[in-house]
Protein backbone atom coordinates (compact mmCIF):
# COMPACT_ATOMS: atom_id res chain seq x y z
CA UNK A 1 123.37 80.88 -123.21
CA UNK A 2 121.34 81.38 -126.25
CA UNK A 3 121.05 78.42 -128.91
CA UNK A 4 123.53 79.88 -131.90
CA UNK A 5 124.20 77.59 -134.81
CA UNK A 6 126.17 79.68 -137.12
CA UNK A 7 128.96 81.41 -134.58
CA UNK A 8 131.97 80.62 -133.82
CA UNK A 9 132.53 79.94 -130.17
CA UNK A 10 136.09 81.17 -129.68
CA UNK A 11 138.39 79.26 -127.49
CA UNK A 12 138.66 80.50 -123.96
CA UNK A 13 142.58 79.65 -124.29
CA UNK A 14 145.07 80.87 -126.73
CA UNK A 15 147.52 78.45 -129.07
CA UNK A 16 150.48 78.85 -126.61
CA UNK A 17 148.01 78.49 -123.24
CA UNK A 18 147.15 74.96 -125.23
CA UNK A 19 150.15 73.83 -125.83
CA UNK A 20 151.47 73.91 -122.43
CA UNK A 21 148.30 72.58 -120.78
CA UNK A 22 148.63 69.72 -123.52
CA UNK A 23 152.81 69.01 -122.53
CA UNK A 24 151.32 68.97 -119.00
CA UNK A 25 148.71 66.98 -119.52
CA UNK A 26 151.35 64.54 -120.70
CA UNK A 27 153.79 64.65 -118.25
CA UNK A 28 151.47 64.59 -115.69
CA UNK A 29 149.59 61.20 -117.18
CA UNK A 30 153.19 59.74 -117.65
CA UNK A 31 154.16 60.07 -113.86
CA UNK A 32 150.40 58.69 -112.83
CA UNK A 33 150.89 55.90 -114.73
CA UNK A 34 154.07 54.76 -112.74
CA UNK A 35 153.05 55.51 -109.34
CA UNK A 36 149.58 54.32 -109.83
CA UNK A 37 150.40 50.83 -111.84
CA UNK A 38 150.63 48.77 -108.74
CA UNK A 39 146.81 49.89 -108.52
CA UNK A 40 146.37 49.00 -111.93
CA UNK A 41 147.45 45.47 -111.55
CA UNK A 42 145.26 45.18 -107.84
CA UNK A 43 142.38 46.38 -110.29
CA UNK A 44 143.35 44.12 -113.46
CA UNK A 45 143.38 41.40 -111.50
CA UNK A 46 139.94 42.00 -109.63
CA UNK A 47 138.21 42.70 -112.08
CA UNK A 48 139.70 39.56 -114.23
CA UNK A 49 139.07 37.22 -111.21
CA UNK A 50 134.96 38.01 -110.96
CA UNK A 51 134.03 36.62 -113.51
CA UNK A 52 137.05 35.61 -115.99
CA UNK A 53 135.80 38.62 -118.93
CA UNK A 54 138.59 41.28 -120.29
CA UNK A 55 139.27 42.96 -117.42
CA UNK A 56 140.35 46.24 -120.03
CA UNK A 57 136.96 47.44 -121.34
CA UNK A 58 137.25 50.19 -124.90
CA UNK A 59 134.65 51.52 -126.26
CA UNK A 60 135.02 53.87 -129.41
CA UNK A 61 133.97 57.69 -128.72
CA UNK A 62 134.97 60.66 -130.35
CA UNK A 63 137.65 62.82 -129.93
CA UNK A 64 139.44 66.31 -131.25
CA UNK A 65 138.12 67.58 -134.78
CA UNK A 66 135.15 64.87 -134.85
CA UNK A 67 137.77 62.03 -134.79
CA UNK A 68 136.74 58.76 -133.07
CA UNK A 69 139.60 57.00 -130.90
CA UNK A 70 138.98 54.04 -128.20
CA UNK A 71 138.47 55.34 -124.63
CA UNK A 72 139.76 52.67 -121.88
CA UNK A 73 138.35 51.78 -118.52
CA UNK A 74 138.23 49.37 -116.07
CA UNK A 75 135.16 47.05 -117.20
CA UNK A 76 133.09 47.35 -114.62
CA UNK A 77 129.43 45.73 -116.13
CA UNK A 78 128.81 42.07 -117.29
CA UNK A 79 129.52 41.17 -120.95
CA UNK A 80 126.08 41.32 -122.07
CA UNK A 81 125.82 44.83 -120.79
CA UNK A 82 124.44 46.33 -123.80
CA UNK A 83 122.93 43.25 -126.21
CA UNK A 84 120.00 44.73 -126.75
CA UNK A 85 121.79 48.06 -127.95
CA UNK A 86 123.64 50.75 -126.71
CA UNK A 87 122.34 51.58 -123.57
CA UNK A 88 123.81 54.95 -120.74
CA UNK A 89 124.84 53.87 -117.46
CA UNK A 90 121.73 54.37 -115.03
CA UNK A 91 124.04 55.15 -111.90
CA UNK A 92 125.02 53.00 -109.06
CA UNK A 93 122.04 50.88 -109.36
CA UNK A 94 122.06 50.04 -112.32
CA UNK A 95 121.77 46.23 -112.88
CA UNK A 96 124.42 45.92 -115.41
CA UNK A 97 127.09 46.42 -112.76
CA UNK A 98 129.40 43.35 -111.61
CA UNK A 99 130.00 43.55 -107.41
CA UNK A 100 133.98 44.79 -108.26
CA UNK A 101 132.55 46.86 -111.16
CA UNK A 102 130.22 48.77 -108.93
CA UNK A 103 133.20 49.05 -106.37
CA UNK A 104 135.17 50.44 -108.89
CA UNK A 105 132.41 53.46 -110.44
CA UNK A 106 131.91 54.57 -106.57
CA UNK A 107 135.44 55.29 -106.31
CA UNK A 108 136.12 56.23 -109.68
CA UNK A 109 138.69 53.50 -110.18
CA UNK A 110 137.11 52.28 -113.22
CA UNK A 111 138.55 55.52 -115.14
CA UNK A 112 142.38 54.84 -114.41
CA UNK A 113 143.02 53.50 -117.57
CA UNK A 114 142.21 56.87 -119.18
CA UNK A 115 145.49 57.99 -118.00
CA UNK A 116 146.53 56.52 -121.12
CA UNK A 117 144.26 57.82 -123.26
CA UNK A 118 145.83 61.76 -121.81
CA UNK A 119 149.42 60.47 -122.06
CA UNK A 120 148.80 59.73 -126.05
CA UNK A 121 147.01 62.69 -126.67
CA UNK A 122 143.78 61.11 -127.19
CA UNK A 123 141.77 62.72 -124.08
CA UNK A 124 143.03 65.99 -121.78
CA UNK A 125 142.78 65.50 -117.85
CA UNK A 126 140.05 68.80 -118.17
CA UNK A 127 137.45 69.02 -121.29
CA UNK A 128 134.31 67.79 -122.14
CA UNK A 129 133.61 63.92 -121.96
CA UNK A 130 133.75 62.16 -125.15
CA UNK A 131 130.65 60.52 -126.00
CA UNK A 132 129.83 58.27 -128.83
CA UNK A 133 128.29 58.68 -132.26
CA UNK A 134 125.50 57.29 -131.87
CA UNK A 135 124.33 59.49 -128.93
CA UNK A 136 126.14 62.50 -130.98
CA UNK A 137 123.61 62.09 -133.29
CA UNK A 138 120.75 62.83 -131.43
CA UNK A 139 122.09 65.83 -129.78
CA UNK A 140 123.21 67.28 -132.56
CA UNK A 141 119.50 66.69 -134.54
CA UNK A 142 118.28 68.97 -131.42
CA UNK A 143 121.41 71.39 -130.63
CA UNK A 144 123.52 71.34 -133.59
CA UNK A 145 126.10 73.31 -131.45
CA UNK A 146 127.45 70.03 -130.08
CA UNK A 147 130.18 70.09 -133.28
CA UNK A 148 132.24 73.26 -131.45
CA UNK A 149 133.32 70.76 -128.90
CA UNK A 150 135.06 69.10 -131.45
CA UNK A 151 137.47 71.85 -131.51
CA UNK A 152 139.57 70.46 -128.25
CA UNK A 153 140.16 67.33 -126.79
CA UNK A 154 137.74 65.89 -124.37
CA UNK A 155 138.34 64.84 -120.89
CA UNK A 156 138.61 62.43 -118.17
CA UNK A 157 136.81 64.75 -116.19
CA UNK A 158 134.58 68.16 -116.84
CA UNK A 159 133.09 71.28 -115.62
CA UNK A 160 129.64 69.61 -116.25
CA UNK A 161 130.73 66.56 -115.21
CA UNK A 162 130.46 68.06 -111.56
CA UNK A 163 127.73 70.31 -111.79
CA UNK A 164 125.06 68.34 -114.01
CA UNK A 165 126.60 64.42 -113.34
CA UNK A 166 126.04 61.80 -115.54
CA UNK A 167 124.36 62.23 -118.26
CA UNK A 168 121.37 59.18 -118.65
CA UNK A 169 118.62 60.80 -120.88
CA UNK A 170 119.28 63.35 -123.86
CA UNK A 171 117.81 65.59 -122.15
CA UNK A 172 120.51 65.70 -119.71
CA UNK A 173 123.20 65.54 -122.62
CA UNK A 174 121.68 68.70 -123.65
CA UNK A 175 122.03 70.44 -120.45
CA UNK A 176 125.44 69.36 -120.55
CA UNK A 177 126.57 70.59 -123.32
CA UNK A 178 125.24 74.08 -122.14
CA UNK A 179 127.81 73.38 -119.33
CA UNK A 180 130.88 72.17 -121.96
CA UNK A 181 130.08 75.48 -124.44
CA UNK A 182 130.39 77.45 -121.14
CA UNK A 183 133.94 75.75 -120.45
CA UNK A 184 135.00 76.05 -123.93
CA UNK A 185 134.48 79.85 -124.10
CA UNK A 186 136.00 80.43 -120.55
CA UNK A 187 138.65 78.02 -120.12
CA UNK A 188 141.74 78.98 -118.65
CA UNK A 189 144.49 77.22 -116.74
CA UNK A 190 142.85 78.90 -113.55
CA UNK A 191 139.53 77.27 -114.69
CA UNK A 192 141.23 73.86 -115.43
CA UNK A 193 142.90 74.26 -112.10
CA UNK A 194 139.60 74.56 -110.04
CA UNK A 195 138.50 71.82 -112.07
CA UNK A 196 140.60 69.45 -111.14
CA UNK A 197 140.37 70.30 -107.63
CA UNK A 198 137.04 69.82 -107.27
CA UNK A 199 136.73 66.72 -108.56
CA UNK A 200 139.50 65.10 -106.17
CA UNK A 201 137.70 66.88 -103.34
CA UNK A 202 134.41 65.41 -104.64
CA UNK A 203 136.13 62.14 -105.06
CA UNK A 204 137.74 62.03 -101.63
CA UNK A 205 134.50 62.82 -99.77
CA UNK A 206 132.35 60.42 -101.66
CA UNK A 207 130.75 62.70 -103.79
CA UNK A 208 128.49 60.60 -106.76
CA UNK A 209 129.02 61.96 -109.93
């Protein structure tokens, strides 16, 4: 995948393919929401017990056509996570983590709350993870290619999200959005499908990602 700034990277699905993956998407966040809120309350309530912060943690990113919205999670560091600046999460040991916080990245927990962000049309269940502006930045100053994600909705979970992880260093930001132009040019239902798969089979056999 050559580095192209001036073409157009078509979308791998057409407008009617979107709009059914995005009623999906909604119906599908609506029904997790019921039958997982008694999890979402065992969680709240963890989380709020440790150490008495918000247990609800937001954080602004940005979304569909370059448009920042609040992404929600389970807060899973200490409140002074990040006063020296923002800082990317350095995996399961990094420091930063509170005992139910770690608890909750392992098994992906942390991320329920996104579920919201799919059901309002914020996020999809499949597309590339939102990041925020100020990491934007320096992608963009070295791949300017970065701005054709902005033409669909990112996601609670990704095709590069399982094959390059997270993301701590630019570097590996790059390499990832090698992965997300590679979804956006491809993407299908099919390709959503195995998506999704995946990551609950990497979930349910303790896969770190």
């Amino acid at each position: 995948m050559e580095q192209q700034t001036n073409k157009f990277i078509p979308d791998g699905m057409n407008a009617f393919e979107r709009n059914v993956k995005r009623i999906g998407d909604c119906l599908i966040a609506f029904i997790a929401l019921l039958v997982f809120s008694p999890l979402f309350v065992v969680c709240y309530i963890a989380v709020k017990r440790e150490d008495g912060g918000p247990a609800i943690f937001k954080q602004e990113r940005i979304g569909r056509f370059g448009r920042p919205f609040y992404i929600y999670k389970f807060r899973s560091m200490r409140l002074d996570a990040e006063k020296m600046g923002p800082a990317l999460y350095k995996g399961g040991k990094d420091n930063r983590l509170t005992k139910i916080g770690h608890f909750l990245r392992v098994h992906h927990l942390d991320e329920l709350p996104q579920l919201w962000n799919v059901f309002i049309g914020d996020m999809a269940f499949i597309g590339p993870r939102p990041e925020r502006q100020f990491y934007i930045d320096q992608i963009i100053e070295r791949d300017p290619r970065y701005r054709f994600l902005y033409q669909i909705r990112p996601g609670v979970t990704s095709y590069a999200t399982l094959y390059n992880g997270y993301t701590d260093t630019i570097d590996k930001m790059l390499r990832r959005l090698r992965y997300d132009l590679f979804y956006l040019e491809h993407r299908s239902w099919w390709f959503d499908f195995k998506i999704l798969i995946k990551t609950f089979a990497c979930i349910a056999f303790g896969k770190k990602f």
